[in-house]
Protein backbone atom coordinates (compact mmCIF):
# COMPACT_ATOMS: atom_id res chain seq x y z
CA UNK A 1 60.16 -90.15 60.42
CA UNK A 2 56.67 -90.58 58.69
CA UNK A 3 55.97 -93.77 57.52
CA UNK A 4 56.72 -94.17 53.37
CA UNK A 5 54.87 -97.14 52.78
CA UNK A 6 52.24 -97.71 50.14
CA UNK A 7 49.50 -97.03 52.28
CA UNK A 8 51.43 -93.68 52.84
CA UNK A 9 51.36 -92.49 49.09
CA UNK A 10 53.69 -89.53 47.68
CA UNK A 11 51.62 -86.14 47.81
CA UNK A 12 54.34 -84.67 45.73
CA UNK A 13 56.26 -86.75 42.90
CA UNK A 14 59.02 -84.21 41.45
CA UNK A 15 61.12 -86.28 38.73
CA UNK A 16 64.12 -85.62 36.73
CA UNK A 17 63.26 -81.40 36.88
CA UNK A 18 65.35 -79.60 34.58
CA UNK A 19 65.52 -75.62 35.06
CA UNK A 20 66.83 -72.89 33.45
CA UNK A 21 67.54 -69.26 33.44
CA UNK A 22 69.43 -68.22 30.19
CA UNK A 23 72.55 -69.76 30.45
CA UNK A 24 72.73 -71.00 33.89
CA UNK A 25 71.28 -74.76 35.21
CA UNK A 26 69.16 -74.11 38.30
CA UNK A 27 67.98 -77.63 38.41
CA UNK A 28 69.38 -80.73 36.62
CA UNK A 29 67.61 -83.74 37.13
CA UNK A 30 65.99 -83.46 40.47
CA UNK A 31 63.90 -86.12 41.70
CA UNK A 32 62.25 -86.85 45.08
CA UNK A 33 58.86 -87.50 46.84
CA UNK A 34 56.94 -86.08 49.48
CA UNK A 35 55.11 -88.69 51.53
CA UNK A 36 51.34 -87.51 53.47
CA UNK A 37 51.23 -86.42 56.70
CA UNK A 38 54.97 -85.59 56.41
CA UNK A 39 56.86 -82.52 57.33
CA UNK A 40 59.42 -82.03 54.47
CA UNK A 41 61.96 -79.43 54.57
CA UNK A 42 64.46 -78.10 51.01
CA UNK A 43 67.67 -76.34 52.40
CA UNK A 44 70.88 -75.51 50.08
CA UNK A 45 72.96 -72.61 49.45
CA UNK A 46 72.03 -69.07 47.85
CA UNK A 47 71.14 -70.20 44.16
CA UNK A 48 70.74 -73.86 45.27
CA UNK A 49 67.45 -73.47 43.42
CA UNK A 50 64.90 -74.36 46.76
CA UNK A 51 62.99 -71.43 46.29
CA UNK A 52 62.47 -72.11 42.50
CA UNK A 53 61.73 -75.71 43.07
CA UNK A 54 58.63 -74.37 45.91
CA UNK A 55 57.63 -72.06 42.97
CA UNK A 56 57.54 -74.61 40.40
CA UNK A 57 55.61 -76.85 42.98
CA UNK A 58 52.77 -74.08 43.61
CA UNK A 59 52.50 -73.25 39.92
CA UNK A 60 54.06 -69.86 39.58
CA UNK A 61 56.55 -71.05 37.70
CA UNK A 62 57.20 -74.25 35.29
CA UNK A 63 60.42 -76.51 34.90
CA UNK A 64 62.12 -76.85 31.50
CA UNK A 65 61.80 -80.57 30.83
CA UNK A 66 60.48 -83.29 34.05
CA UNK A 67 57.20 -83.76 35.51
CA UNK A 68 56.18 -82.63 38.96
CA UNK A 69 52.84 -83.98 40.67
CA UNK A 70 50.94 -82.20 43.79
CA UNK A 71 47.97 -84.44 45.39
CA UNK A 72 48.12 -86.98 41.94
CA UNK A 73 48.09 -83.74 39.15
CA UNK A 74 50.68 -83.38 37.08
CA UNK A 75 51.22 -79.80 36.65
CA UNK A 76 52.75 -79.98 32.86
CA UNK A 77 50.04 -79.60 31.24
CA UNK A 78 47.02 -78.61 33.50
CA UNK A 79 44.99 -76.30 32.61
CA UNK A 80 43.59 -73.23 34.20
CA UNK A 81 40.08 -74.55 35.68
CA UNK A 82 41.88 -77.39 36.89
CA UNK A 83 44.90 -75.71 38.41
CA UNK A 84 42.55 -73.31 39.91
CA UNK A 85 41.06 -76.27 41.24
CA UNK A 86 44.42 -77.35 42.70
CA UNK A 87 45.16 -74.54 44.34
CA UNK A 88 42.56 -74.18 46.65
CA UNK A 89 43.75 -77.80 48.12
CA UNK A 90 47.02 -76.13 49.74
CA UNK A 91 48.04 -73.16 51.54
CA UNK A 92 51.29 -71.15 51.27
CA UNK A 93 52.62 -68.62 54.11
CA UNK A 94 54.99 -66.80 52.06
CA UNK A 95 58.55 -65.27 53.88
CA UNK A 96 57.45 -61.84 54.28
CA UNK A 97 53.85 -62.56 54.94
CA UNK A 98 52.39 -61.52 51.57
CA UNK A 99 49.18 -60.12 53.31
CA UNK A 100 47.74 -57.23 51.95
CA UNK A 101 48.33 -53.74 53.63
CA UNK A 102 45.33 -52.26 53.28
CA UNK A 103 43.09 -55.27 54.94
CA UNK A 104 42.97 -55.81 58.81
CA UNK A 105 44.13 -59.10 59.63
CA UNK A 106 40.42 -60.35 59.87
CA UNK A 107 39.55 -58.96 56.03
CA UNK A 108 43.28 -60.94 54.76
CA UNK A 109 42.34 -64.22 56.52
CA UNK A 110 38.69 -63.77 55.02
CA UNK A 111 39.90 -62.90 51.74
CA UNK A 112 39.89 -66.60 50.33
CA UNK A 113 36.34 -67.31 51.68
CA UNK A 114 35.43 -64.14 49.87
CA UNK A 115 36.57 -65.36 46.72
CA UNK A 116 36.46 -68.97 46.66
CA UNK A 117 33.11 -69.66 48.84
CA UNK A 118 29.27 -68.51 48.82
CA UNK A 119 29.79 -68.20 52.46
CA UNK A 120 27.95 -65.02 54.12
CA UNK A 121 29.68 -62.68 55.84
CA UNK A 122 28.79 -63.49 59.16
CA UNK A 123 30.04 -66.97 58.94
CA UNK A 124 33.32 -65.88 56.93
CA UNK A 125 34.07 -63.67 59.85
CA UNK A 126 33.87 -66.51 62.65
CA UNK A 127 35.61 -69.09 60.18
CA UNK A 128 38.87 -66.06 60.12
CA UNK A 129 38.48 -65.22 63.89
CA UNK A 130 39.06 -69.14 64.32
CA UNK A 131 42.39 -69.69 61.73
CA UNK A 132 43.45 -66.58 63.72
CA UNK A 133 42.76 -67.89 67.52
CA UNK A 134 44.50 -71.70 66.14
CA UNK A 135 47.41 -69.95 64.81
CA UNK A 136 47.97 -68.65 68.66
CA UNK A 137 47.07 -64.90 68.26
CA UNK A 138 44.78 -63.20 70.18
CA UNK A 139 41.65 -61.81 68.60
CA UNK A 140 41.95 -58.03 68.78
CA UNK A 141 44.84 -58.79 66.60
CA UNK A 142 42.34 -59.23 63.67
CA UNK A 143 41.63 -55.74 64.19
CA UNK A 144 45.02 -54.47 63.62
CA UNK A 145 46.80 -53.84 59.69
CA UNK A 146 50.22 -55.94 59.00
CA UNK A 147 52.22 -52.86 59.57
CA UNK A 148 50.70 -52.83 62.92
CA UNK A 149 52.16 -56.16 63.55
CA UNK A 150 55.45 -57.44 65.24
CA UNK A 151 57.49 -60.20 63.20
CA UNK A 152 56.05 -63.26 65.33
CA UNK A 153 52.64 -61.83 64.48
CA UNK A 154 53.05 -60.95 60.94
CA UNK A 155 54.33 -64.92 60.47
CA UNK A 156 51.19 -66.41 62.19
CA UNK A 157 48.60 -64.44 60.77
CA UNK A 158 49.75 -65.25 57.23
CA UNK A 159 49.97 -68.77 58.38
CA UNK A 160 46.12 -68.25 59.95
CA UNK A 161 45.39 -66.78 55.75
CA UNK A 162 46.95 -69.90 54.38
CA UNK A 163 45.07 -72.53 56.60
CA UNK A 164 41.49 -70.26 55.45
CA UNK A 165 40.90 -73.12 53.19
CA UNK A 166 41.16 -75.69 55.25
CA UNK A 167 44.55 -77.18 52.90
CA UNK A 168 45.53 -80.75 52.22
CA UNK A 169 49.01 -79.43 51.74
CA UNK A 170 50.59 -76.56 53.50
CA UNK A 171 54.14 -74.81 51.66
CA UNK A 172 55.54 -72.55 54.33
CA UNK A 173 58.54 -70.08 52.79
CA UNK A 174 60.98 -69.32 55.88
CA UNK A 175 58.59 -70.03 58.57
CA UNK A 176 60.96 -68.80 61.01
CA UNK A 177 63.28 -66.32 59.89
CA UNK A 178 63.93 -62.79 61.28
CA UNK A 179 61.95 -64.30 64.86
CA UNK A 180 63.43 -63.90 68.25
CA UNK A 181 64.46 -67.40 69.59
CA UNK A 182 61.35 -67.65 71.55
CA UNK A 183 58.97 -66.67 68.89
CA UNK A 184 61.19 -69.12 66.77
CA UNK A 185 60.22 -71.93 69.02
CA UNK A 186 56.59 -70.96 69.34
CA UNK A 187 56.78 -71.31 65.47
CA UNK A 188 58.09 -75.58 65.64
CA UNK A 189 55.70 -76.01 67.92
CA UNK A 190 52.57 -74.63 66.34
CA UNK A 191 53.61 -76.31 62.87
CA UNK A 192 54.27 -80.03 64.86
CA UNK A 193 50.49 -79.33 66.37
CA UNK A 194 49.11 -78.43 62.63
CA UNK A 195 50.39 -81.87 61.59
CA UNK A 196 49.01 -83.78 64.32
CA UNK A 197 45.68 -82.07 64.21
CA UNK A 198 44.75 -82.04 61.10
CA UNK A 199 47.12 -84.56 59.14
CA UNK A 200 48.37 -81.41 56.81
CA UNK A 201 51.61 -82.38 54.93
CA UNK A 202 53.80 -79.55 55.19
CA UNK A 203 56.58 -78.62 52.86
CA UNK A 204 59.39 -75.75 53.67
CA UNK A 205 61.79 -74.20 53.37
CA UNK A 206 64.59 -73.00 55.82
CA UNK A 207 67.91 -72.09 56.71
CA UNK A 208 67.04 -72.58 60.55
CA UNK A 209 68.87 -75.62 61.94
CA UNK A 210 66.95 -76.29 65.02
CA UNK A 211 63.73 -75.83 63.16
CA UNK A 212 65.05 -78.77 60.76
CA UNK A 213 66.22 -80.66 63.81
CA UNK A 214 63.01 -80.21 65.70
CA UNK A 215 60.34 -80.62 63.66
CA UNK A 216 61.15 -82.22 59.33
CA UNK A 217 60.76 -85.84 59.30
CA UNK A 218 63.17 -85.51 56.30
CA UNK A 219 65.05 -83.12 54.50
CA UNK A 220 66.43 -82.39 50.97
CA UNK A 221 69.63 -80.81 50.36
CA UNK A 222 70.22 -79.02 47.54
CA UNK A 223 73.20 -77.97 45.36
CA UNK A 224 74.85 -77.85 41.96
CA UNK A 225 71.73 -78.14 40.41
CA UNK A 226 70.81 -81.66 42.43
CA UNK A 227 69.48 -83.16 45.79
CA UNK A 228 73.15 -84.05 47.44
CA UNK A 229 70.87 -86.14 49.93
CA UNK A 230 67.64 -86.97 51.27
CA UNK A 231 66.87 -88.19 55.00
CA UNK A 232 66.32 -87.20 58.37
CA UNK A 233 68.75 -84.49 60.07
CA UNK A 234 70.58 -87.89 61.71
CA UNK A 235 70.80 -89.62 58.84
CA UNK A 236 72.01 -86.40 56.30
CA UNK A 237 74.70 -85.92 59.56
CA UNK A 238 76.33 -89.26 58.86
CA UNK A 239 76.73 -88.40 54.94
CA UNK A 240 80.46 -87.26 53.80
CA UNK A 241 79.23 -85.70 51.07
CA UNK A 242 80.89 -81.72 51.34
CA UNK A 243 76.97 -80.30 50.13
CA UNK A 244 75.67 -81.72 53.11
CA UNK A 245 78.50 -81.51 55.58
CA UNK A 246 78.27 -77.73 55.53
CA UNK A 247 74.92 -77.98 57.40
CA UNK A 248 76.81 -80.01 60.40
CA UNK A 249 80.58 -78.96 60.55
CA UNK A 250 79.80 -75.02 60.99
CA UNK A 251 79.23 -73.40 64.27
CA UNK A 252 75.86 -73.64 64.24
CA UNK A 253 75.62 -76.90 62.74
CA UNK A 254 77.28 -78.22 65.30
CA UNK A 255 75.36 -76.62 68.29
CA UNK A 256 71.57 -77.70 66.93
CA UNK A 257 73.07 -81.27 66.52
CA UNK A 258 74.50 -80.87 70.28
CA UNK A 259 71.33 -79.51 71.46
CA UNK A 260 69.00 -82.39 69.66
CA UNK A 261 71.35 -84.87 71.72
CA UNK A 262 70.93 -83.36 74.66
CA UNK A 263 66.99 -83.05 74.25
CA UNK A 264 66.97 -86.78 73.36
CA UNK A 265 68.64 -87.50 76.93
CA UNK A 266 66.77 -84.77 78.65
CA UNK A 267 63.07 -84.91 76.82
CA UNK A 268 61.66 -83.00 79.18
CA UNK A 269 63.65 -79.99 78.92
CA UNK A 270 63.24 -77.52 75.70
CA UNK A 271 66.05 -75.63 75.48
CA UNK A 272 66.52 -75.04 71.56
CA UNK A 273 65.77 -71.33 72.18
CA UNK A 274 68.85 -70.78 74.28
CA UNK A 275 70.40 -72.66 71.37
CA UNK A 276 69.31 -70.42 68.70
CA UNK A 277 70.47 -67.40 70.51
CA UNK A 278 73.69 -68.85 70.82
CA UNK A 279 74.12 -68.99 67.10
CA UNK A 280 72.87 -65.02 67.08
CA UNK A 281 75.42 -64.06 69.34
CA UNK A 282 78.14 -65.54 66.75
């Protein structure tokens, strides 16, 4: 776990978030901080309201009543220089990619240069060819269109678009889902070596178990409208509470908390992809 000390401020400050749709209470009261250089990860049931709270967080959408704060900016009531501003400080690698069909993979990764710096061309080509070659692809894959592109590919080349930037902060919207297990691991292991490299704080979210165990300093879980807990994936596996226990007492819960405890007596020996196609094979 990251260190949460005052010389380890809170890049995001979310506090007492109230959300609405209509009728029905997405969010009621939510609090909780994300800490630099941390890898943070929101999990909770369908409707748990993760993927509105990562919305709220990257300014596409705003809470009813509460304050939420990204790199010391409280996004009530910031306006649209400033938030423009903001956003070019993080990245986001949405679930389905979000690239644009008719660009290459070279032209989607350049895009933000394009727009955001007076960069030439020349230079805004080798800056994308670079994202691209750190996000493990190979470079003729800049050449190809996202249809063109297997699942594996399609997640690291919008990662390579979201890291164009160079972001403080780095939201990252299933990061693993729909992968084979090895392309799955190849994933925790690229987003470990973006933290170590280059400091990013990283938040996610994700309903893969052995990506939580392997790589979130902490997690949030989610439900009825509040966070049910807050800690690491040993700490959340000691809590009674029935929100959390779902993520330990299943199946699968149970095998990526197996498999972590076997890693931890067997370090050198990465098995969590034989793990992970266990749990497909149930």
């Amino acid at each position: 776990m990251q260190n949460q000390s005052p010389a380890n401020p809170a890049v995001i400050e979310i506090s007492k978030v109230t959300t609405r749709f209509a009728d029905h209470v997405v969010h009621s009261g939510v609090d909780l901080k994300v800490h630099r250089a941390e890898i943070f990860a929101l999990v909770g049931g369908s409707g748990s309201g993760k993927s509105t709270l990562l919305r709220e967080m990257i300014l596409l959408q705003r809470p009813d009543t509460g304050s939420i704060k990204v790199l010391g900016v409280d996004l009530n009531h910031i306006a649209d220089p400033a938030a423009l501003s903001l956003r070019l400080r993080w990245g986001v690698m949405f679930q389905h990619g979000g690239l644009f069909g008719s660009l290459t993979v070279n032209e989607n990764v350049g895009l933000p240069l394009r727009e955001h710096t007076g960069l030439n061309g020349a230079w805004i080509n080798e800056i994308a060819a670079w994202k691209i070659a750190m996000t493990g692809l190979e470079p003729e894959v800049g050449e190809k269109y996202p249809v063109e592109l297997s699942g594996g590919m399609l997640k690291r080349a919008s990662l390579a678009r979201a890291l164009a930037l160079d972001p403080e902060l780095l939201f990252l919207d299933e990061p693993t889902a729909g992968l084979d297990p090895e392309s799955a691991d190849d994933v925790d292991q690229l987003i470990l070596k973006l933290r170590e490299m280059f400091g990013l704080t990283i938040v996610m979210i994700t309903h893969d178990l052995d990506l939580l165990w392997q790589v979130a300093d902490r997690v949030a879980v989610l439900a009825e409208g509040k966070v049910q807990g807050i800690g690491s994936m040993a700490e959340l596996s000691q809590l009674d509470n029935p929100a959390v226990r779902k993520f330990f007492d299943g199946p699968r819960g149970r095998a990526a908390h197996e498999q972590k405890q076997n890693e931890a007596q067997t370090p050198a020996k990465n098995s969590s992809g034989i793990a992970r196609s266990a749990w497909k094979q149930k």
